[in-house]
N, C-alpha and C. Protein backbone atom coordinates (compact mmCIF):
# COMPACT_ATOMS: atom_id res chain seq x y z
N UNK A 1 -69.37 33.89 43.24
CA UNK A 1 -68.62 33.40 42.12
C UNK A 1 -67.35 34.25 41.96
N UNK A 2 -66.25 33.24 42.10
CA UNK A 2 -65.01 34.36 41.89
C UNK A 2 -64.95 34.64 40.59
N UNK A 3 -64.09 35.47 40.02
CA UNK A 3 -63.39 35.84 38.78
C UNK A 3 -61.77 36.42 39.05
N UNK A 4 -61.04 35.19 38.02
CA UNK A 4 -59.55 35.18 37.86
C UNK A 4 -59.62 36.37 37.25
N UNK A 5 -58.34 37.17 37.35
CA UNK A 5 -57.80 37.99 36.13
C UNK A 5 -56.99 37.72 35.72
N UNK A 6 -56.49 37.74 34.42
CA UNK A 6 -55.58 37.39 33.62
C UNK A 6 -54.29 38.78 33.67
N UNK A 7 -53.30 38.17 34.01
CA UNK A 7 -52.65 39.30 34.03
C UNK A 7 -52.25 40.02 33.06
N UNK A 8 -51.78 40.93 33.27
CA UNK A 8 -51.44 41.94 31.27
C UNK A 8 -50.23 41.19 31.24
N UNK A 9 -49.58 41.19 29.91
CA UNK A 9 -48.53 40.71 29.32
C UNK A 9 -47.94 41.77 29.15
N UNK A 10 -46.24 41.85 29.79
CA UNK A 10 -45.41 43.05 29.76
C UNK A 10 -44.35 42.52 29.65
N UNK A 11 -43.06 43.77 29.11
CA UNK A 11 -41.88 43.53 28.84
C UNK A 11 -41.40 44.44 29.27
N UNK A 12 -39.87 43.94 30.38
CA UNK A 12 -39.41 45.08 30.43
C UNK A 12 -38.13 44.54 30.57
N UNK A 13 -37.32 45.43 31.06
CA UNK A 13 -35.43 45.24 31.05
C UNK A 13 -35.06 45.63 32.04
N UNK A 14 -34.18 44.96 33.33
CA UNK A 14 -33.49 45.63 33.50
C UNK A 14 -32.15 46.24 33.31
N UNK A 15 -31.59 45.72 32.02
CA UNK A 15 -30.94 46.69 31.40
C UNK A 15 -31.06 48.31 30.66
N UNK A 16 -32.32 48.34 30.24
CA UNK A 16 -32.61 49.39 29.70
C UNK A 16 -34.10 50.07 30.69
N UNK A 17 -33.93 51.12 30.59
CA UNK A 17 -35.10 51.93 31.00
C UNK A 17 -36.33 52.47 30.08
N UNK A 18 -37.27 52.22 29.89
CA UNK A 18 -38.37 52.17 29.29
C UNK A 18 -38.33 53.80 28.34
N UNK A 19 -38.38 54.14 27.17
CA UNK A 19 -38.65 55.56 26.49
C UNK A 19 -37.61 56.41 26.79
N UNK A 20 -36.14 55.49 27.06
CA UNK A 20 -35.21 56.19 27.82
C UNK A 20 -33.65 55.88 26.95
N UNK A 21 -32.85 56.87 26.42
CA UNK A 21 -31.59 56.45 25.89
C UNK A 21 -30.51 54.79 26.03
N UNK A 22 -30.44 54.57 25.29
CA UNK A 22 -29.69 52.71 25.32
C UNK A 22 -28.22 53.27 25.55
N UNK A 23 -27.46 53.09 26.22
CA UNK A 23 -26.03 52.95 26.36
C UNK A 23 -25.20 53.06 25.37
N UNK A 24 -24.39 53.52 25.59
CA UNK A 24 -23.04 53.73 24.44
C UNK A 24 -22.62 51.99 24.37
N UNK A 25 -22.65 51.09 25.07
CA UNK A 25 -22.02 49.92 24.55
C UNK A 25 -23.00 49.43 23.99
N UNK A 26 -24.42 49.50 24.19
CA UNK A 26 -25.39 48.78 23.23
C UNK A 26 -25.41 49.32 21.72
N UNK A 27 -24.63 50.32 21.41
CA UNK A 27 -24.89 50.69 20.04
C UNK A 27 -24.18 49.29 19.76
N UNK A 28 -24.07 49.83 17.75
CA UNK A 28 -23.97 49.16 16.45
C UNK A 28 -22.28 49.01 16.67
N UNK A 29 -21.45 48.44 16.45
CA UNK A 29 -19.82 48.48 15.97
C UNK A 29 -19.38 48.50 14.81
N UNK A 30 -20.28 49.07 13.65
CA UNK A 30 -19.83 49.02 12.47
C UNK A 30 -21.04 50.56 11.85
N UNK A 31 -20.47 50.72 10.72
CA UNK A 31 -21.56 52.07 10.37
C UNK A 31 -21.05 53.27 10.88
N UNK A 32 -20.13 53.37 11.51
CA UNK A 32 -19.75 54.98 11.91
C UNK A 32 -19.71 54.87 13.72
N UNK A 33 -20.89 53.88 14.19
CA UNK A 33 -21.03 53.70 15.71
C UNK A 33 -19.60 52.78 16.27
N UNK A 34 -19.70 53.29 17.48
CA UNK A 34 -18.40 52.54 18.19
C UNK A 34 -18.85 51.92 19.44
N UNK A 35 -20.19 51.28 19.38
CA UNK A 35 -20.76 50.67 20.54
C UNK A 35 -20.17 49.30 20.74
N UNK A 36 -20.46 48.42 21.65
CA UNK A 36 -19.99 46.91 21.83
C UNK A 36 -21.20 45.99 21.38
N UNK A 37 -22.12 46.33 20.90
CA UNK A 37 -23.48 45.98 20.32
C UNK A 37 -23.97 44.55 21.84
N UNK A 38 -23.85 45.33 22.36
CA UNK A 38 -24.20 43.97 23.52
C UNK A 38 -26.00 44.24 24.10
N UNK A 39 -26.41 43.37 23.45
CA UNK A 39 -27.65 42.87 23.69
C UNK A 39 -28.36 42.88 25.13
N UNK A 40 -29.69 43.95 25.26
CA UNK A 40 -29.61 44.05 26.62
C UNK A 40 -30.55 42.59 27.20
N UNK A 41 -30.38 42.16 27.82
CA UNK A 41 -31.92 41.49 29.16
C UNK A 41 -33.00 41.75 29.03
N UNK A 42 -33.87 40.78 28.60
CA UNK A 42 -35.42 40.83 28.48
C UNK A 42 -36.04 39.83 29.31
N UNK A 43 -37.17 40.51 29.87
CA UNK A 43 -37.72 39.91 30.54
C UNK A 43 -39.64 39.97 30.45
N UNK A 44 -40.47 39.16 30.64
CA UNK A 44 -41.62 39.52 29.99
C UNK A 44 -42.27 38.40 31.14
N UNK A 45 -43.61 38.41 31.17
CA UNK A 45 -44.68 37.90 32.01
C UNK A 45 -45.96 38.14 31.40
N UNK A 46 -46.96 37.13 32.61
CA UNK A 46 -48.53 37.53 31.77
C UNK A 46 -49.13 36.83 30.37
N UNK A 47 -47.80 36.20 29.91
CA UNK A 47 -48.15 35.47 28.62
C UNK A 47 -49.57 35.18 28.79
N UNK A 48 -50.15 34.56 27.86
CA UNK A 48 -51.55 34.07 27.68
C UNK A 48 -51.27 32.23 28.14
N UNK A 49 -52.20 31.62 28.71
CA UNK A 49 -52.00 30.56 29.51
C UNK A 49 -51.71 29.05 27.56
N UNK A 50 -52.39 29.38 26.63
CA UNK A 50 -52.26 29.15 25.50
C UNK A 50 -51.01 29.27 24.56
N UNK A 51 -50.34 30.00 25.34
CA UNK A 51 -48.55 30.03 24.58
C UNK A 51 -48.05 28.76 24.37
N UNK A 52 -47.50 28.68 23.14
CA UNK A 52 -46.80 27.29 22.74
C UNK A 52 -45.45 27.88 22.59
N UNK A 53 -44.97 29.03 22.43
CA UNK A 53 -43.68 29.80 21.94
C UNK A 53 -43.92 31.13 21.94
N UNK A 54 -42.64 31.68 21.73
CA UNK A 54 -41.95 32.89 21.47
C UNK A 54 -41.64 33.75 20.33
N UNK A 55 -41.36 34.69 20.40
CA UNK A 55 -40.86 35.57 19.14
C UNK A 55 -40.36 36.38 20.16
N UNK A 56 -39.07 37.50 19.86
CA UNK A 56 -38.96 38.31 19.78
C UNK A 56 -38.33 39.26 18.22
N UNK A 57 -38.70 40.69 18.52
CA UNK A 57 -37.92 41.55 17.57
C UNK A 57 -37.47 42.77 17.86
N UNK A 58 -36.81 43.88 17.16
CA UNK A 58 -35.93 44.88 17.83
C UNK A 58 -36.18 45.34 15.96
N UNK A 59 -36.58 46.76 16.36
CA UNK A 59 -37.22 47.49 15.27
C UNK A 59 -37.17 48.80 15.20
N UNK A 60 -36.24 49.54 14.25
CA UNK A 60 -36.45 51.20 14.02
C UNK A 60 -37.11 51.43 13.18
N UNK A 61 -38.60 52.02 14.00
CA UNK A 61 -39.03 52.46 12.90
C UNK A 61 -38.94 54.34 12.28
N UNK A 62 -37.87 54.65 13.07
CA UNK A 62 -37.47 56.12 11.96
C UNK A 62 -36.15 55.86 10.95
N UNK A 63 -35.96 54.87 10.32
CA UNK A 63 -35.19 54.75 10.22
C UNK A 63 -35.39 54.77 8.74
N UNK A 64 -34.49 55.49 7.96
CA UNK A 64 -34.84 55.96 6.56
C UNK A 64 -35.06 55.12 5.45
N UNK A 65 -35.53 53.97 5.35
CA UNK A 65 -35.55 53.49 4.74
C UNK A 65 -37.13 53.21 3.75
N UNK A 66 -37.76 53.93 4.00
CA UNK A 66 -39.46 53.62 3.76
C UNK A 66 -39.95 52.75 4.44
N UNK A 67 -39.25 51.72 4.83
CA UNK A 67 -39.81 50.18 5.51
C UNK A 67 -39.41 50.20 6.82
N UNK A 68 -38.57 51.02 7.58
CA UNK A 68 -37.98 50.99 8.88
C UNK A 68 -37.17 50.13 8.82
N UNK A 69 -36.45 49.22 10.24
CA UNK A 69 -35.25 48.54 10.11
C UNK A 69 -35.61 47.65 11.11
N UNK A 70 -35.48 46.24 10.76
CA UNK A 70 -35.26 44.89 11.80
C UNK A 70 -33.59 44.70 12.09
N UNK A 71 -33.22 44.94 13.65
CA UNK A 71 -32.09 44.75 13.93
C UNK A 71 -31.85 43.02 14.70
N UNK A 72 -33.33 42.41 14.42
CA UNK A 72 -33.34 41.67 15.47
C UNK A 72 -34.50 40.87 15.21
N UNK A 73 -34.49 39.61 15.35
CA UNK A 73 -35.62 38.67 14.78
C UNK A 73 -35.27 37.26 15.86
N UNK A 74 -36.15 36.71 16.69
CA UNK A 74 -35.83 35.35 17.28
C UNK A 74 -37.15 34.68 17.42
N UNK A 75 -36.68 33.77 17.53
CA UNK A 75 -38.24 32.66 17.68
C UNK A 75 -38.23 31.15 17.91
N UNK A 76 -39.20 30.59 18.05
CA UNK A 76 -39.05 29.68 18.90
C UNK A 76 -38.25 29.66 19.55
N UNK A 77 -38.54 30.24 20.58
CA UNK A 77 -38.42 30.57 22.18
C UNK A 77 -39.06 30.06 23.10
N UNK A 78 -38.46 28.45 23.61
CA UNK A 78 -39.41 27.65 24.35
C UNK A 78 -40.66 28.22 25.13
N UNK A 79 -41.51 27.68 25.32
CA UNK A 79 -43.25 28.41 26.38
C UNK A 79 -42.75 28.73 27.46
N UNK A 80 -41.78 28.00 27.94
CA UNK A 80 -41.44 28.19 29.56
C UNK A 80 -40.78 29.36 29.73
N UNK A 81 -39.73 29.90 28.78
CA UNK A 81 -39.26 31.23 29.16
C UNK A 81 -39.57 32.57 29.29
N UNK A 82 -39.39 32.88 30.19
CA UNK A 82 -39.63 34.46 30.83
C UNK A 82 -38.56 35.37 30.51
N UNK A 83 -37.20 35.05 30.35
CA UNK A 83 -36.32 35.85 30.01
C UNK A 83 -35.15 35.27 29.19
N UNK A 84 -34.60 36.73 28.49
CA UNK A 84 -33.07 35.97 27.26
C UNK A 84 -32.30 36.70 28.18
N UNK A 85 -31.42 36.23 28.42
CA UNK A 85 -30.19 36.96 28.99
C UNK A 85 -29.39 37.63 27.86
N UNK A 86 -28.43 38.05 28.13
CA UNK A 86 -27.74 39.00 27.22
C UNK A 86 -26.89 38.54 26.51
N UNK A 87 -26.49 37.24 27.19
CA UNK A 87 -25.62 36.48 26.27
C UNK A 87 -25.77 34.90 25.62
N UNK A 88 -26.83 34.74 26.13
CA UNK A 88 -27.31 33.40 25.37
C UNK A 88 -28.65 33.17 24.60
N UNK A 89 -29.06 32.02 24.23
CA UNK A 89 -30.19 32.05 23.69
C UNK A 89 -30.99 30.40 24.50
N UNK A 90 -32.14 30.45 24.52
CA UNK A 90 -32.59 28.58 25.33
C UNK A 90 -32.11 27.80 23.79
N UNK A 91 -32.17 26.88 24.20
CA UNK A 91 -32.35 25.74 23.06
C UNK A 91 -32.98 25.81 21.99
N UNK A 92 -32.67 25.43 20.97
CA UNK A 92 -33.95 25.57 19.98
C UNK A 92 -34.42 26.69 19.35
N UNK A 93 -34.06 27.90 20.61
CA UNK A 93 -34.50 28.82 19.81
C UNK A 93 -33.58 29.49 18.22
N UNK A 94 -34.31 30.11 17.25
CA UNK A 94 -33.86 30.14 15.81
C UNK A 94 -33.28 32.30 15.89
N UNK A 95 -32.41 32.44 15.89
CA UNK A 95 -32.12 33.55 14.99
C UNK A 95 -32.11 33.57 13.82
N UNK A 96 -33.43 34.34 13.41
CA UNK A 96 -33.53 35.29 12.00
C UNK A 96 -33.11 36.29 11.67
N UNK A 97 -32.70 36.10 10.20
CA UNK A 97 -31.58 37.52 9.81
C UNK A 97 -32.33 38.82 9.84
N UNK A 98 -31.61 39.59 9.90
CA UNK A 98 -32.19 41.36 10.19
C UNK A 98 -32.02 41.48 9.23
N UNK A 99 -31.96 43.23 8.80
CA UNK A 99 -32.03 43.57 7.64
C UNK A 99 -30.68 44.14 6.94
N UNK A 100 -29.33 43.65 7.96
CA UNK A 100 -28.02 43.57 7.67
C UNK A 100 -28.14 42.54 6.40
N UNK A 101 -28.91 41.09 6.54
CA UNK A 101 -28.62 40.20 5.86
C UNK A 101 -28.46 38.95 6.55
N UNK A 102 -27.78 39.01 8.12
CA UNK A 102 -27.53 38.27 8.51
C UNK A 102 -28.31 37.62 10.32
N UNK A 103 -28.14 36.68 10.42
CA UNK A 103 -28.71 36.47 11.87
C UNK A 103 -27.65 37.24 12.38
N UNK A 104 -28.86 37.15 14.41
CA UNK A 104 -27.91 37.88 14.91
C UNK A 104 -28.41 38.80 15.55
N UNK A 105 -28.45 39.69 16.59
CA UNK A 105 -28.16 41.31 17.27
C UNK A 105 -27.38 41.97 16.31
N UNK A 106 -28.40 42.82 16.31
CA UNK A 106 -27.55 44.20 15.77
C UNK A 106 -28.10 45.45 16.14
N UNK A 107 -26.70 46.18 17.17
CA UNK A 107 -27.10 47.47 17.95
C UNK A 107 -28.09 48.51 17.40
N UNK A 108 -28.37 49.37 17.92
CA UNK A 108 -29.09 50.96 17.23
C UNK A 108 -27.88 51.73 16.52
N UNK A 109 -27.53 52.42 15.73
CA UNK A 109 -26.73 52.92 15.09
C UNK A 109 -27.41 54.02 14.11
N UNK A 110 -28.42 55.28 14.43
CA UNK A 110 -29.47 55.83 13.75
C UNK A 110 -28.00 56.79 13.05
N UNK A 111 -28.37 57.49 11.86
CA UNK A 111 -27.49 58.35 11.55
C UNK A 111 -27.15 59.58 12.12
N UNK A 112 -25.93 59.94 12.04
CA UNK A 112 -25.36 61.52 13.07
C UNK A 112 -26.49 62.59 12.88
N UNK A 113 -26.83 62.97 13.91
CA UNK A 113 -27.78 64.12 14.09
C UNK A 113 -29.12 63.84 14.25
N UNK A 114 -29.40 62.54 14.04
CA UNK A 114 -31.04 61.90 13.89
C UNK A 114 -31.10 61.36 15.46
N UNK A 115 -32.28 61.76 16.23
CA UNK A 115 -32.78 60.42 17.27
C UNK A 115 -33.82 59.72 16.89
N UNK A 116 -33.29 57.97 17.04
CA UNK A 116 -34.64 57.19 16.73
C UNK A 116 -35.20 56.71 18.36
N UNK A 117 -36.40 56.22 17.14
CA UNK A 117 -36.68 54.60 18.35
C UNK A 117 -36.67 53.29 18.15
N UNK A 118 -36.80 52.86 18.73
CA UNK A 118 -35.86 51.17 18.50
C UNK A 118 -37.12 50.26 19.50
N UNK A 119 -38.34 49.49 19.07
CA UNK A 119 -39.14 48.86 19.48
C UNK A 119 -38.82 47.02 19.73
N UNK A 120 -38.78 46.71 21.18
CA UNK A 120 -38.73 45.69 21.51
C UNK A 120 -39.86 44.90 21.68
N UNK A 121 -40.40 43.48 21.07
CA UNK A 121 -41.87 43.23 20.99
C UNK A 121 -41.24 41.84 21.08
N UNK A 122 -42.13 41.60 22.47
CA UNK A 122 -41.82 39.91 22.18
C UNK A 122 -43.72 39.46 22.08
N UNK A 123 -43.59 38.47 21.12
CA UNK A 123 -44.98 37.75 20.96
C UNK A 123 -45.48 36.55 21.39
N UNK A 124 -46.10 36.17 21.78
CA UNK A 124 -46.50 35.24 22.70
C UNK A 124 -47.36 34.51 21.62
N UNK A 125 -47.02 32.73 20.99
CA UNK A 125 -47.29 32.45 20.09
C UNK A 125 -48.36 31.01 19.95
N UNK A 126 -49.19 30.87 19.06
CA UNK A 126 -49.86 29.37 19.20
C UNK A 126 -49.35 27.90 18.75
N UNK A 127 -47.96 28.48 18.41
CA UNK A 127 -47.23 26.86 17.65
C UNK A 127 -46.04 26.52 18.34
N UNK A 128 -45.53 25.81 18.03
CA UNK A 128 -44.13 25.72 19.27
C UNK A 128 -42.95 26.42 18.07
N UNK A 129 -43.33 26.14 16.56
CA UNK A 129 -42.36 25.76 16.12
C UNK A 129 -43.03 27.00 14.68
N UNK A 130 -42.12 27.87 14.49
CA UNK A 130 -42.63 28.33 13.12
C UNK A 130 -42.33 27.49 12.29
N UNK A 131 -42.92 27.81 10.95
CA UNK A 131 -42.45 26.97 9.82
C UNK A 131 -41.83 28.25 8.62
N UNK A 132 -41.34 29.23 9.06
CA UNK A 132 -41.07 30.41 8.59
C UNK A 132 -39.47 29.39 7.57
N UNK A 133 -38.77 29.84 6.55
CA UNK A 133 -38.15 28.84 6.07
C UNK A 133 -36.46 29.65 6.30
N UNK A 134 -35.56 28.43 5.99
CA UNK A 134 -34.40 29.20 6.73
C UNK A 134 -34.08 30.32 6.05
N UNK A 135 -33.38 31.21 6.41
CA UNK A 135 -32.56 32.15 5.84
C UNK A 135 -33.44 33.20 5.41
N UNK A 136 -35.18 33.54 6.01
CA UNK A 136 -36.02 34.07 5.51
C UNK A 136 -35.78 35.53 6.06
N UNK A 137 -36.29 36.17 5.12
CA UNK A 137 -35.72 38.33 5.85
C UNK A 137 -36.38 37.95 6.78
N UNK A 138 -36.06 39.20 7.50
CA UNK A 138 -36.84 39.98 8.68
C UNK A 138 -38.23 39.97 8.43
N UNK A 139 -38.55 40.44 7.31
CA UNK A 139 -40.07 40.91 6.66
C UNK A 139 -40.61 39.32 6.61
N UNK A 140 -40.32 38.66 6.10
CA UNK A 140 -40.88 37.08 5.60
C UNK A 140 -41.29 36.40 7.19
N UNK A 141 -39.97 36.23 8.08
CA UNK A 141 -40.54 35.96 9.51
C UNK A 141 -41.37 36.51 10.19
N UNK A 142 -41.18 38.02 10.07
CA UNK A 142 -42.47 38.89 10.28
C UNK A 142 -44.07 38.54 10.22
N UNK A 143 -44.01 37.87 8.67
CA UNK A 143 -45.20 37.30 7.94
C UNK A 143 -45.73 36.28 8.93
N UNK A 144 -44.83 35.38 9.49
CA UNK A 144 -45.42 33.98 10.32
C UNK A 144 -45.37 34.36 11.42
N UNK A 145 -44.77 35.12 12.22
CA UNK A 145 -44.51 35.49 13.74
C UNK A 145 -46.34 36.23 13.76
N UNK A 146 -46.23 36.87 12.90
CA UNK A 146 -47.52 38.00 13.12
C UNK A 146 -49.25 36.86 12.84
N UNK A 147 -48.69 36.25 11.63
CA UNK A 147 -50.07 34.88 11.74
C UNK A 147 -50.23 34.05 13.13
N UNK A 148 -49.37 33.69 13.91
CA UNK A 148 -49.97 33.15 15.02
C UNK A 148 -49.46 33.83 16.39
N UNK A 149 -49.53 35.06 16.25
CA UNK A 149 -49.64 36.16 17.67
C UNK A 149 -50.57 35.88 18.16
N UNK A 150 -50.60 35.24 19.73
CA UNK A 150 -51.71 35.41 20.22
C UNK A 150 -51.73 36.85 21.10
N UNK A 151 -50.51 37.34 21.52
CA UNK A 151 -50.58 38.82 22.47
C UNK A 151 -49.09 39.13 22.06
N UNK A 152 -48.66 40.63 22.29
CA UNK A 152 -48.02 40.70 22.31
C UNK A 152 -47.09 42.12 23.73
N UNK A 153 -46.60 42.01 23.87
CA UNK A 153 -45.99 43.52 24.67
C UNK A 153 -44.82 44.26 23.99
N UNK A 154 -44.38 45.54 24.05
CA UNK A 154 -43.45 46.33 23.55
C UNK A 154 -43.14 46.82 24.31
N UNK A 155 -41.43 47.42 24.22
CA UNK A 155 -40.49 47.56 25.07
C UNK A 155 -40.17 49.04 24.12
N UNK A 156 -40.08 50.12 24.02
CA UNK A 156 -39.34 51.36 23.50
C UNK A 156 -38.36 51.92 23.83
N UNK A 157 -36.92 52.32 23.52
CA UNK A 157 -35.84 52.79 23.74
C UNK A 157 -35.79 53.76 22.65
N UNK A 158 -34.60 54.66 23.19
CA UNK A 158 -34.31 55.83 21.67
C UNK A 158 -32.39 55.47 21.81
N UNK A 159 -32.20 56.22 20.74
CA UNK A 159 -30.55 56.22 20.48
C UNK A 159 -30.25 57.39 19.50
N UNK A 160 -29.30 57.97 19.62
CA UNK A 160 -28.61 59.62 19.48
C UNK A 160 -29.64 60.35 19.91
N UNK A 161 -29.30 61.81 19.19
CA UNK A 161 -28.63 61.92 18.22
C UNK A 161 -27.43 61.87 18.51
N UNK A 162 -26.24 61.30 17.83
CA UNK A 162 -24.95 60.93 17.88
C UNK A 162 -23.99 61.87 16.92
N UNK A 163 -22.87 62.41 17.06
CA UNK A 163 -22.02 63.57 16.17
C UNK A 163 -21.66 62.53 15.54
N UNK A 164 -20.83 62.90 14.70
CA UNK A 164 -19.72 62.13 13.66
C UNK A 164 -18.61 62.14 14.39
């Protein structure tokens, strides 16, 4: 009797290197940072054979706020995709606002003298389609992305500490 294995579900970049500093152009362009905020390449595999959709998010959690920081919220992210390129998004898929306020990428930008980390998590989902409502925070999409996770993988980067 054989037995399949299911492969692990992973994320990685080759833009960025795993637990490893993000580039001076991936920072923030506003806040004191002078990065080009350019969004790196994700790439992920292993999903669960049950995926109907996507999520991703981009998350500091040293980031002073008591609650940490969503720089980055997406979803419905057709089943079929394996990767976002850096400059587009598939069809359909929805940018949710961060905790700027607004949809969108938004670089690492930790304050002068601080190093954070900045968590990349894409989720592998059971609906095609959230019903998360428009214009909902970071935290609120959070709420529905996290109700129908079926797996997920994380991606870790750091950024500064940076001078003034």
């Amino acid at each position: 009797m054989s037995k399949t294995l299911q492969k692990e579900f992973s994320l990685t970049s080759p833009t960025l290197k795993e637990n490893s500093p993000i580039s001076s152009t991936q920072y923030l362009n506003d806040f004191g940072c002078t990065g080009a905020n350019e969004r790196p390449v994700l790439k992920w595999n292993g999903a669960p054979e049950a995926t109907k959709s996507f999520a991703v998010t981009f998350y500091d959690k040293d980031a002073p706020t008591g609650s940490g920081f969503w720089h980055w919220v997406v979803y419905d992210i057709p089943a079929g995709t394996t990767e976002l390129p850096a400059d587009s998004l598939p069809e359909g898929t929805v940018e949710g606002n961060t905790d700027f306020g607004v949809p969108g990428y938004a670089g690492p930008c930790p304050p002068v003298g601080r190093k954070h980390n900045y968590t990349f998590t894409v989720h592998a989902l059971d609906v095609d389609k959230l019903d998360a409502p428009e214009n909902a925070t970071a935290a609120l999409a959070g709420f529905f992305i996290y109700q129908h996770t079926l797996a997920k993988a994380t991606f870790t980067v750091t950024a500064g500490p940076r001078s003034e």
